[in-house]
N, C-alpha and C. Protein backbone atom coordinates (compact mmCIF):
# COMPACT_ATOMS: atom_id res chain seq x y z
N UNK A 1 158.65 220.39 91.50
CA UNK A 1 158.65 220.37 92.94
C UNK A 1 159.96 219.74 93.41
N UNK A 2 160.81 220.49 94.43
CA UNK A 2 162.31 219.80 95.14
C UNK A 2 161.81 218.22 95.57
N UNK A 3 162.79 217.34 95.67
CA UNK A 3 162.64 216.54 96.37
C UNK A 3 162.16 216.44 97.60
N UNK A 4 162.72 217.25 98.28
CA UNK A 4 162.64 217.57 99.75
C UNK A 4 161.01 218.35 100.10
N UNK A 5 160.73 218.98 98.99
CA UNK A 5 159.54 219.49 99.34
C UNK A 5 158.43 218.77 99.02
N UNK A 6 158.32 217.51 97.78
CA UNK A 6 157.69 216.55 97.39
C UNK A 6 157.34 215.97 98.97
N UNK A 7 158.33 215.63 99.63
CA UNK A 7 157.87 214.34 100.81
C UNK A 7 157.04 215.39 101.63
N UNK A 8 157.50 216.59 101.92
CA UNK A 8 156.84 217.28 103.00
C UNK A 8 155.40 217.74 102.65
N UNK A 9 154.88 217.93 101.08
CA UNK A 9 153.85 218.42 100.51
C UNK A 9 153.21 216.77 100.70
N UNK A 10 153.46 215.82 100.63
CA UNK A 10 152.87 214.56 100.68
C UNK A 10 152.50 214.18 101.86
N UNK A 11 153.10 214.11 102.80
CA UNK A 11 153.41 214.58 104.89
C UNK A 11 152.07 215.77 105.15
N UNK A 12 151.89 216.67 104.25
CA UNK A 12 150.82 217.43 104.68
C UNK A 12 149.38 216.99 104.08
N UNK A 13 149.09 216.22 102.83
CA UNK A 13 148.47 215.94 102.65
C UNK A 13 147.88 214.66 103.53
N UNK A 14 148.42 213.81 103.80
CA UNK A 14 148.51 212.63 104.69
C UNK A 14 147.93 213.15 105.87
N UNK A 15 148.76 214.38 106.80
CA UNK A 15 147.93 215.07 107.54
C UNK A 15 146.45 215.58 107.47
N UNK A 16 146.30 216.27 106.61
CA UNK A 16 144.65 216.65 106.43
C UNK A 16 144.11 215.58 106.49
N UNK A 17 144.54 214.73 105.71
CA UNK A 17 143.62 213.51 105.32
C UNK A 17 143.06 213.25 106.90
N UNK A 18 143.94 212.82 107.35
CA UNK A 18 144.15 212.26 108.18
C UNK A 18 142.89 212.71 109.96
N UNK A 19 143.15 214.20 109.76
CA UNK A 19 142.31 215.38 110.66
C UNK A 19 141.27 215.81 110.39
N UNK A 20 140.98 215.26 109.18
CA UNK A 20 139.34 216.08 108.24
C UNK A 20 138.57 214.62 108.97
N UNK A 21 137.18 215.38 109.16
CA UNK A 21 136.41 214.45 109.45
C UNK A 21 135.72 214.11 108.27
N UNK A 22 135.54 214.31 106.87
CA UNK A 22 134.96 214.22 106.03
C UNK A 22 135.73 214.67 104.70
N UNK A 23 135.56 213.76 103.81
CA UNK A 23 136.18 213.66 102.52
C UNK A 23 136.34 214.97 101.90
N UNK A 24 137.92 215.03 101.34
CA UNK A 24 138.52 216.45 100.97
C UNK A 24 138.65 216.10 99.00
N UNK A 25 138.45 217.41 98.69
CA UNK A 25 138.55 217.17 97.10
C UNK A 25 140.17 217.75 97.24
N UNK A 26 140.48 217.28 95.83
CA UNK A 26 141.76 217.09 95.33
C UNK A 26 142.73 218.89 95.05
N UNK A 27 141.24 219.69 95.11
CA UNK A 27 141.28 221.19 94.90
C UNK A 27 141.50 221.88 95.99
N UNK A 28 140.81 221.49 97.40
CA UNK A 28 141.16 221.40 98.75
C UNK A 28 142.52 221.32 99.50
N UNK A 29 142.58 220.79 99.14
CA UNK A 29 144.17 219.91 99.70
C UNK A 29 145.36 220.38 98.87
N UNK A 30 144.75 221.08 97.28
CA UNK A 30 146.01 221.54 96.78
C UNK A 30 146.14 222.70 97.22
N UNK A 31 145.28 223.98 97.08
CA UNK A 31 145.18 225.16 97.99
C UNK A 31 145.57 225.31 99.45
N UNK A 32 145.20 224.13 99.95
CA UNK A 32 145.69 224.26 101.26
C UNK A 32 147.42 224.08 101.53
N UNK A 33 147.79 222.75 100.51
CA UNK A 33 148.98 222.68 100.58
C UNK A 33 150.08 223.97 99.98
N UNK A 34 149.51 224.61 99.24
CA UNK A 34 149.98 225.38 98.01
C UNK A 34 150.41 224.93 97.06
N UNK A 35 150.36 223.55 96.23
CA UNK A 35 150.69 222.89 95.04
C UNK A 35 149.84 222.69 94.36
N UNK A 36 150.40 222.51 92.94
CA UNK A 36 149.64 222.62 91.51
C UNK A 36 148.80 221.09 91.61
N UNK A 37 147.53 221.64 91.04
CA UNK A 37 146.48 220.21 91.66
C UNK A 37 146.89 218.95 90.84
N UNK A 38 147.81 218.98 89.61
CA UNK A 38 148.20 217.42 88.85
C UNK A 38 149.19 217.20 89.78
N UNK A 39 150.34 217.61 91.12
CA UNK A 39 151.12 217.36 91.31
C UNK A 39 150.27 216.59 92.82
N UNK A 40 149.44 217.08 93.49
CA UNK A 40 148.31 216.89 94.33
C UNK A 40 147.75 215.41 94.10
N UNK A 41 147.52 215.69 92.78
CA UNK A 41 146.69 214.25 92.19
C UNK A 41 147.69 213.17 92.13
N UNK A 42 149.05 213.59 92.08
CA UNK A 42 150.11 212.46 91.83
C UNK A 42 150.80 212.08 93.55
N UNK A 43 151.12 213.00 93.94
CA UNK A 43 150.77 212.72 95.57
C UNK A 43 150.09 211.67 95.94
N UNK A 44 148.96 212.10 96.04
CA UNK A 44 147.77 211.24 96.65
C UNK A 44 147.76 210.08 96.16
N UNK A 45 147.55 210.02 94.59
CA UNK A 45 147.96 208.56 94.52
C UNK A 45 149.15 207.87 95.01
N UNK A 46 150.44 208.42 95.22
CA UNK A 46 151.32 207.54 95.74
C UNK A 46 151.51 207.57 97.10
N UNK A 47 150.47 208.20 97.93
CA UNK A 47 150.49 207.80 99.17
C UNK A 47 149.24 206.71 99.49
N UNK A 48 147.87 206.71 98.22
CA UNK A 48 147.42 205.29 98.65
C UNK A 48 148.30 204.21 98.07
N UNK A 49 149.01 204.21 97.75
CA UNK A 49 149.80 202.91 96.94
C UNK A 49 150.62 202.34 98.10
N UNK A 50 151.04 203.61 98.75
CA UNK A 50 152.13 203.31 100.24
C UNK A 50 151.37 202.74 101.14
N UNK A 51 149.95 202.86 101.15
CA UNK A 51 149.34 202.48 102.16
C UNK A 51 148.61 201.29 102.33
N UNK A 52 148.15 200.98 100.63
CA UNK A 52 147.75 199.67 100.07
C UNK A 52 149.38 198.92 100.49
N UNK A 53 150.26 198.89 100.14
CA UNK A 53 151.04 197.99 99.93
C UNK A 53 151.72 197.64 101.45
N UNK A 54 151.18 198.56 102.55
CA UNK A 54 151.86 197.84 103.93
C UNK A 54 150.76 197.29 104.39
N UNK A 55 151.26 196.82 105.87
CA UNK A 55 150.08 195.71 106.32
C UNK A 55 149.18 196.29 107.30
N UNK A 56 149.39 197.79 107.41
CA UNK A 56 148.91 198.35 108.44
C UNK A 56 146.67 198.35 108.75
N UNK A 57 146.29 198.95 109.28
CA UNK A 57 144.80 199.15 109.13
C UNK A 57 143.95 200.79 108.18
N UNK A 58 144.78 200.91 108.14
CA UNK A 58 144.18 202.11 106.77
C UNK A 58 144.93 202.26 105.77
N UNK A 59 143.87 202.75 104.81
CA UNK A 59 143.66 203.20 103.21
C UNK A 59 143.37 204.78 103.31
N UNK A 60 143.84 204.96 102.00
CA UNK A 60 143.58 206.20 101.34
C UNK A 60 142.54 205.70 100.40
N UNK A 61 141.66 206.23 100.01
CA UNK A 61 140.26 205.74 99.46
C UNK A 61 139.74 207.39 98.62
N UNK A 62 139.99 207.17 97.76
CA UNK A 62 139.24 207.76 96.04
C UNK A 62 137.93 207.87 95.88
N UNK A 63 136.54 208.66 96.11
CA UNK A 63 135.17 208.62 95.83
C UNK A 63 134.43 209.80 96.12
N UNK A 64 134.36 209.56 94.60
CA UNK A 64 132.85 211.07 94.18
C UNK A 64 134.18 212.25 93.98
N UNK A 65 135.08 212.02 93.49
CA UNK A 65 136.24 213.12 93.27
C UNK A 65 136.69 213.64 94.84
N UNK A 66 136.64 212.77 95.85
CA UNK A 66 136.89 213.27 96.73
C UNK A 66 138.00 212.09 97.55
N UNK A 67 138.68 212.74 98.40
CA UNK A 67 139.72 211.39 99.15
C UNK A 67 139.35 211.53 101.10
N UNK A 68 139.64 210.38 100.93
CA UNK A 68 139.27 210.48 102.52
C UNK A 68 140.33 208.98 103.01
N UNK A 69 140.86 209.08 104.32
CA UNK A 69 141.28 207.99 104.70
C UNK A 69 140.55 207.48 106.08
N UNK A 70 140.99 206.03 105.38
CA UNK A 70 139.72 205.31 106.42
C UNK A 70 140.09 203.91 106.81
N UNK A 71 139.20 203.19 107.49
CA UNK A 71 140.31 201.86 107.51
C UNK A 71 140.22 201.06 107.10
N UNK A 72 140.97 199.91 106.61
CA UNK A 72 140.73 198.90 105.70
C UNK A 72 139.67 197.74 106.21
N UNK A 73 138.56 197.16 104.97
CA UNK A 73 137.56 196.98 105.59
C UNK A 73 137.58 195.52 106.53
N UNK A 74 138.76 194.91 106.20
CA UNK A 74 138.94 193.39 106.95
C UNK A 74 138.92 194.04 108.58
N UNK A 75 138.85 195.34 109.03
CA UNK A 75 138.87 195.78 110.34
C UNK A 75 137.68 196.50 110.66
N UNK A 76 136.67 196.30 109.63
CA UNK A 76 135.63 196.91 110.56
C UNK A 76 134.44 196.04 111.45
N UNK A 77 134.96 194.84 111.76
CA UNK A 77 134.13 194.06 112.82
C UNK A 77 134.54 194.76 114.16
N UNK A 78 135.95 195.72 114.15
CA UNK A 78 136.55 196.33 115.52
C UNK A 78 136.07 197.50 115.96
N UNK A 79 135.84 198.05 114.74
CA UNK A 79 135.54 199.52 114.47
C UNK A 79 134.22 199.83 114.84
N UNK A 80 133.35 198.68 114.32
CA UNK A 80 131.54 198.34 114.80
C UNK A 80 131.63 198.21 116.57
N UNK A 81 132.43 197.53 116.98
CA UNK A 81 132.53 196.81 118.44
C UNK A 81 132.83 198.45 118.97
N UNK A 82 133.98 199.02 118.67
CA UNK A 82 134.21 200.36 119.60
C UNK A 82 133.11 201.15 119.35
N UNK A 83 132.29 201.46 118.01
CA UNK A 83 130.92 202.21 118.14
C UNK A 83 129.75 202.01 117.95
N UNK A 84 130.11 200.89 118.25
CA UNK A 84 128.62 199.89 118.61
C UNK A 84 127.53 199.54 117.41
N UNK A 85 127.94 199.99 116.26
CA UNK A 85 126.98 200.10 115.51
C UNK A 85 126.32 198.95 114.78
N UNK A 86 125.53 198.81 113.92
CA UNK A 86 125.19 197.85 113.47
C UNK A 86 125.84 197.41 112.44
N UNK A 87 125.77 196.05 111.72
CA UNK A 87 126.67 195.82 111.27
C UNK A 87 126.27 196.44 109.39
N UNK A 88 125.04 196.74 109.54
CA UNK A 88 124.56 197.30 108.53
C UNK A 88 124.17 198.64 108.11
N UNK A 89 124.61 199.47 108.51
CA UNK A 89 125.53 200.76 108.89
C UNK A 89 124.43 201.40 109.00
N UNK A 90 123.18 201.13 109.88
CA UNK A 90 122.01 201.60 110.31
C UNK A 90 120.91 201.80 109.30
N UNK A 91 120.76 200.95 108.23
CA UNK A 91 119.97 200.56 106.83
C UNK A 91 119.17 199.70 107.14
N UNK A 92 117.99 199.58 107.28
CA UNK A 92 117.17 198.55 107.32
C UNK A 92 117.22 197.63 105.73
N UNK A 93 116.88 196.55 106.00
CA UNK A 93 116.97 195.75 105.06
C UNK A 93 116.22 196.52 103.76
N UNK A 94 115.05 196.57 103.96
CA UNK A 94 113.84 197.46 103.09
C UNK A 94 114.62 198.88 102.34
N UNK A 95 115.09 199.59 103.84
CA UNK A 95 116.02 200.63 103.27
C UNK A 95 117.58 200.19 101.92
N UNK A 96 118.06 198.83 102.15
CA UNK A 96 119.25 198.76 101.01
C UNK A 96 118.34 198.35 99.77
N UNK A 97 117.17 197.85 100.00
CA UNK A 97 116.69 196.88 98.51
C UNK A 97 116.57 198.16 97.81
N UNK A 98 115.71 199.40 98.20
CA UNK A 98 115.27 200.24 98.01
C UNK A 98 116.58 200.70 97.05
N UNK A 99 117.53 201.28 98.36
CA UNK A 99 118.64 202.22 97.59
C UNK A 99 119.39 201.48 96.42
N UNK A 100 119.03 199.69 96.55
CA UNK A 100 120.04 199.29 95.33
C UNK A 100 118.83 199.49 93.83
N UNK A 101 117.50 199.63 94.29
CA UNK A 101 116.92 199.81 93.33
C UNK A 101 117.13 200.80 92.42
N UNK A 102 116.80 202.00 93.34
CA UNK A 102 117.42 203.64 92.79
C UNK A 102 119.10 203.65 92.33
N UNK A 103 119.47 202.93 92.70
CA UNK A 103 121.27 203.19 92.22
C UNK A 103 121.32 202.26 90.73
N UNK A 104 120.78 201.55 90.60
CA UNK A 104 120.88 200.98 89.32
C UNK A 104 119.46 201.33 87.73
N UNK A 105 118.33 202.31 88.67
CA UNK A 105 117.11 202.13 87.79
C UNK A 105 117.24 203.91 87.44
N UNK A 106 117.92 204.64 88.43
CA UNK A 106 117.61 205.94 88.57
C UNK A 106 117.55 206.46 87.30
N UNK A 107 116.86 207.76 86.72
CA UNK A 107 116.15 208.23 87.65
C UNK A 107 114.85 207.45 87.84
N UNK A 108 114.27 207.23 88.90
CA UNK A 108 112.98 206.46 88.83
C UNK A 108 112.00 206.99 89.68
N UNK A 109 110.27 206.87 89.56
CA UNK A 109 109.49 207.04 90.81
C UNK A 109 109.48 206.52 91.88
N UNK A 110 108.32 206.76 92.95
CA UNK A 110 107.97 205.76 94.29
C UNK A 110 106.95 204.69 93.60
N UNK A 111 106.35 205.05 92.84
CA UNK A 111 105.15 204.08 92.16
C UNK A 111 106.09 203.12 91.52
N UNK A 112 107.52 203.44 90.61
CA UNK A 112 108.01 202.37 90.23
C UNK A 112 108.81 201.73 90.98
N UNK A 113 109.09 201.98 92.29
CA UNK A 113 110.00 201.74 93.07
C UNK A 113 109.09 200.67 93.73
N UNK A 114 108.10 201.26 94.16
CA UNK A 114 106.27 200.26 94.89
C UNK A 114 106.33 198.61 94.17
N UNK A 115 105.87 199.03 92.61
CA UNK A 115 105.78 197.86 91.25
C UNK A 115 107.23 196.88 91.91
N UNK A 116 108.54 197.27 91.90
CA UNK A 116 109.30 196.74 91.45
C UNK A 116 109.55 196.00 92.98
N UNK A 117 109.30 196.68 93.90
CA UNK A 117 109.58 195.99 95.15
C UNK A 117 108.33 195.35 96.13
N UNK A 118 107.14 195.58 95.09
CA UNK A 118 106.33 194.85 95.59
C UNK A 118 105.10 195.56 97.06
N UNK A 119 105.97 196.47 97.54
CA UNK A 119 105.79 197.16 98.93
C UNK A 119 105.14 198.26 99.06
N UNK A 120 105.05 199.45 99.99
CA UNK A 120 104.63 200.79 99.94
C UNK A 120 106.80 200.68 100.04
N UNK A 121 106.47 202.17 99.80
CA UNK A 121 108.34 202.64 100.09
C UNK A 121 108.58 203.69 100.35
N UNK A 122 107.67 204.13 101.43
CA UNK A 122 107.74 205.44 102.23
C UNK A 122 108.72 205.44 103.10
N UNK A 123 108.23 204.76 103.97
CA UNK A 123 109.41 204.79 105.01
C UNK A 123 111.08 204.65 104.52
N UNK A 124 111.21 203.39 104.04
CA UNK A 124 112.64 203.59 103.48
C UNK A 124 112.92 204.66 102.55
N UNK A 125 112.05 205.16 101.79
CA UNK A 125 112.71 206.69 101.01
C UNK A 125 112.72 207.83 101.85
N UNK A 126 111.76 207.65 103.11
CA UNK A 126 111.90 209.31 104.20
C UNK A 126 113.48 208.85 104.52
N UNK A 127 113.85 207.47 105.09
CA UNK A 127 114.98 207.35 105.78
C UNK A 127 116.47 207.81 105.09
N UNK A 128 116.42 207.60 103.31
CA UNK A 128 117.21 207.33 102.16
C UNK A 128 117.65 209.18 102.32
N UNK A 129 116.00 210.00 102.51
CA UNK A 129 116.31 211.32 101.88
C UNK A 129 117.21 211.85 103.06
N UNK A 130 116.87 211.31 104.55
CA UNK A 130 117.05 212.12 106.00
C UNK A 130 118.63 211.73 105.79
N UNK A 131 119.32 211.00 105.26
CA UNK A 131 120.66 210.43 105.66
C UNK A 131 121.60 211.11 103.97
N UNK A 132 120.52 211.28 103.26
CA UNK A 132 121.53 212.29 101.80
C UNK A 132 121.88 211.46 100.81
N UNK A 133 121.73 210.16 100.83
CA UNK A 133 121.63 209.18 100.16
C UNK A 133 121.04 209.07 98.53
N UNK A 134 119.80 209.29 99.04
CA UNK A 134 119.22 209.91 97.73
C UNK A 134 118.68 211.20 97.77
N UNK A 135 118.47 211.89 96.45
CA UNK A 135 117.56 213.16 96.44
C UNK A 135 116.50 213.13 95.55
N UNK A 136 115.85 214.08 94.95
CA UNK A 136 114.91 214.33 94.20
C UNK A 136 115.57 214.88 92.99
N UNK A 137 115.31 214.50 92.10
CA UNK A 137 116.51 214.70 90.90
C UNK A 137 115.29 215.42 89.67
N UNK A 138 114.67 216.02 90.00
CA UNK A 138 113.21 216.12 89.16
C UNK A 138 111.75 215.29 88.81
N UNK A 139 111.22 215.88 88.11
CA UNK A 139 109.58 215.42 88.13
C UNK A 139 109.36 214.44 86.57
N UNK A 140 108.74 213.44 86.77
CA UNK A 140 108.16 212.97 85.46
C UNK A 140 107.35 213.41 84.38
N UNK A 141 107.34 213.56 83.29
CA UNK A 141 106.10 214.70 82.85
C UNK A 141 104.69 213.48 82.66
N UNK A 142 103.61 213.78 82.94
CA UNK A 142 102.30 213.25 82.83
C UNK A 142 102.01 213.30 84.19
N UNK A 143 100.51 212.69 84.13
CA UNK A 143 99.49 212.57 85.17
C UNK A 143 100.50 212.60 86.89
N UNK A 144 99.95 214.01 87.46
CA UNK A 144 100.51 214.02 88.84
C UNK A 144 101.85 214.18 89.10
N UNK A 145 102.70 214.48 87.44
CA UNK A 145 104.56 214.77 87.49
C UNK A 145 105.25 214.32 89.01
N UNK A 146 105.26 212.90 88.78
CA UNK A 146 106.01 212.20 90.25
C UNK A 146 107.41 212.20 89.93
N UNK A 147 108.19 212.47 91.58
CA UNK A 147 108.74 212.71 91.78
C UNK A 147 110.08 211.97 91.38
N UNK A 148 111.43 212.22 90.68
CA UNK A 148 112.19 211.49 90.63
C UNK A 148 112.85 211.51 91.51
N UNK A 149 113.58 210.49 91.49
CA UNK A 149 114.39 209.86 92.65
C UNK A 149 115.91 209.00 92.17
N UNK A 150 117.28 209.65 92.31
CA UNK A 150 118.59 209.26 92.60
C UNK A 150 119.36 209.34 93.29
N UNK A 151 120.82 208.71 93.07
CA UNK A 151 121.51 208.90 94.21
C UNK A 151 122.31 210.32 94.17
N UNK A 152 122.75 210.48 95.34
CA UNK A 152 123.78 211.53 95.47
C UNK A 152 125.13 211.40 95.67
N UNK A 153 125.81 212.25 95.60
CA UNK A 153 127.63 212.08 95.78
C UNK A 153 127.95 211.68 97.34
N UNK A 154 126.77 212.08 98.62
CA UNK A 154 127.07 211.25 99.88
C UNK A 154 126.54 209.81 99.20
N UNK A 155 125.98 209.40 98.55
CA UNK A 155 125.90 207.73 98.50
C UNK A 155 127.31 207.14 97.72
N UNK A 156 127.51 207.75 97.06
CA UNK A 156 128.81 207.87 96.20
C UNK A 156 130.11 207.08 97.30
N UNK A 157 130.07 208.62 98.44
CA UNK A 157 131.20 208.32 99.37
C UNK A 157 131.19 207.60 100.26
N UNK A 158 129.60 207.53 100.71
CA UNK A 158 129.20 206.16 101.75
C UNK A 158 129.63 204.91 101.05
N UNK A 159 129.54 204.64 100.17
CA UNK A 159 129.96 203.53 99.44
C UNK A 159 131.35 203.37 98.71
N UNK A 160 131.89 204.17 98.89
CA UNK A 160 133.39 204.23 98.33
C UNK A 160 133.27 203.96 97.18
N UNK A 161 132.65 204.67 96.34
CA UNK A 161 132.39 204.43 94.70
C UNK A 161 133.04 205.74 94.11
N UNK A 162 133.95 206.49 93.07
CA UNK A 162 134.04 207.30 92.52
C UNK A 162 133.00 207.59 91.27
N UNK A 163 132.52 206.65 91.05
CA UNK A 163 131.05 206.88 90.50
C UNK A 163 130.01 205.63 90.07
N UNK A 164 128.83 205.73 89.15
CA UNK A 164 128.28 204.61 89.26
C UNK A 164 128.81 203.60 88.67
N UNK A 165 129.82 203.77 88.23
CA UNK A 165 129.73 203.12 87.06
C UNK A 165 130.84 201.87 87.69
N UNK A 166 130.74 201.85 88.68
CA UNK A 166 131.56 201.09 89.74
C UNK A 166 130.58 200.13 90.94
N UNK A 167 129.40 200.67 90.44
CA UNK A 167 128.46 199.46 90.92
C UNK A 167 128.78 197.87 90.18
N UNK A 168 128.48 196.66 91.10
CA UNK A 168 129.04 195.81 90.40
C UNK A 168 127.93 195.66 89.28
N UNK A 169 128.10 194.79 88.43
CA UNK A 169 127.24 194.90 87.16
C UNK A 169 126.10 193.80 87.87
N UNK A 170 124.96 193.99 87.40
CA UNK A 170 123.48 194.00 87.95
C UNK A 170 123.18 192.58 87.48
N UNK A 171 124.21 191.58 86.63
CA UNK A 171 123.90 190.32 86.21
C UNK A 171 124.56 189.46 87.32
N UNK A 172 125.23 190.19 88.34
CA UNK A 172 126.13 189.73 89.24
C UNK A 172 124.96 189.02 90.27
N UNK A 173 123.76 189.66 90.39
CA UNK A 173 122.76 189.51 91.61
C UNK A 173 121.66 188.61 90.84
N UNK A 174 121.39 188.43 89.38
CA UNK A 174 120.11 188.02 89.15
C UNK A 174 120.33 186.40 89.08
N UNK A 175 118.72 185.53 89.45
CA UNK A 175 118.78 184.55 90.05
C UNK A 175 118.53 184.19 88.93
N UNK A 176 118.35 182.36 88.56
CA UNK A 176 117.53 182.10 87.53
C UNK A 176 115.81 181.57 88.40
């Protein structure tokens, strides 16, 4: 790739990023740009590096194989204030115990989800499925084949995770 066409193929990616309302894969953005997707992939990384390293209010942000830019999170007490939202990105408490259950146990039932949280867990799993969070990932085999339950690639990107394996480790939370 010319020099000259490197900055401008990087200038367009920055753009999309920038105009998409929702996270673009790396295959996206190369088609669109017309460049070869390792040169795409090398792009992108050096425009979050440009963006990490000034002092401005957004990031380029990596998750579920997808990029999206967004703003850095020391600014979203501003971002809540202009759209009013809650500060818990409309999750009921019940609703995160839930989803951190399924993100670390998956695949799992509602009966083991019930056991482990003590509760019924209807409501927070209707809310988990209505928002894409989690899905139904298949059935258990025995008595009544209940339903499994994991996350999906929107929980992935809601959380800025490129995958699970970027959850913090689960000894991080346990009490004695």
């Amino acid at each position: 790739m010319p020099v000259l066409f490197r900055e401008q193929a990087k200038s367009a990616l920055e753009v999309l990023l920038f105009v998409a309302s929702e996270p673009l894969t790396v295959q996206t953005l190369a088609r669109i740009v017309e460049i070869d997707l390792a040169d795409a992939e090398e792009l992108l990384k050096e425009l979050a590096a440009e963006y990490q390293a000034r002092s401005g209010g957004l990031q380029l942000v990596e998750a579920a194989g997808t990029w999206q830019m967004c703003t850095k999170g020391e600014f979203a007490p501003y971002v809540e204030r202009l759209y009013n939202q809650r500060s818990n990105h409309g999750l009921s408490k019940a609703a995160v115990e839930t989803l951190a259950i399924i993100a670390y146990r998956q695949p799992i039932t509602r009966a083991e989800l019930e056991l482990i949280r003590g509760v019924k867990v209807d409501s927070p799993i209707n809310t988990l499925l209505e928002r894409n969070l989690i899905e139904e990932k298949g059935r258990r085999e025995g008595p009544g084949r209940p339903v499994l339950y994991g996350t999906t690639k929107e929980f992935l990107k809601y959380f800025g995770l490129k995958d699970l394996s970027q959850l913090p480790p689960l000894d991080d939370f346990l009490v004695e």
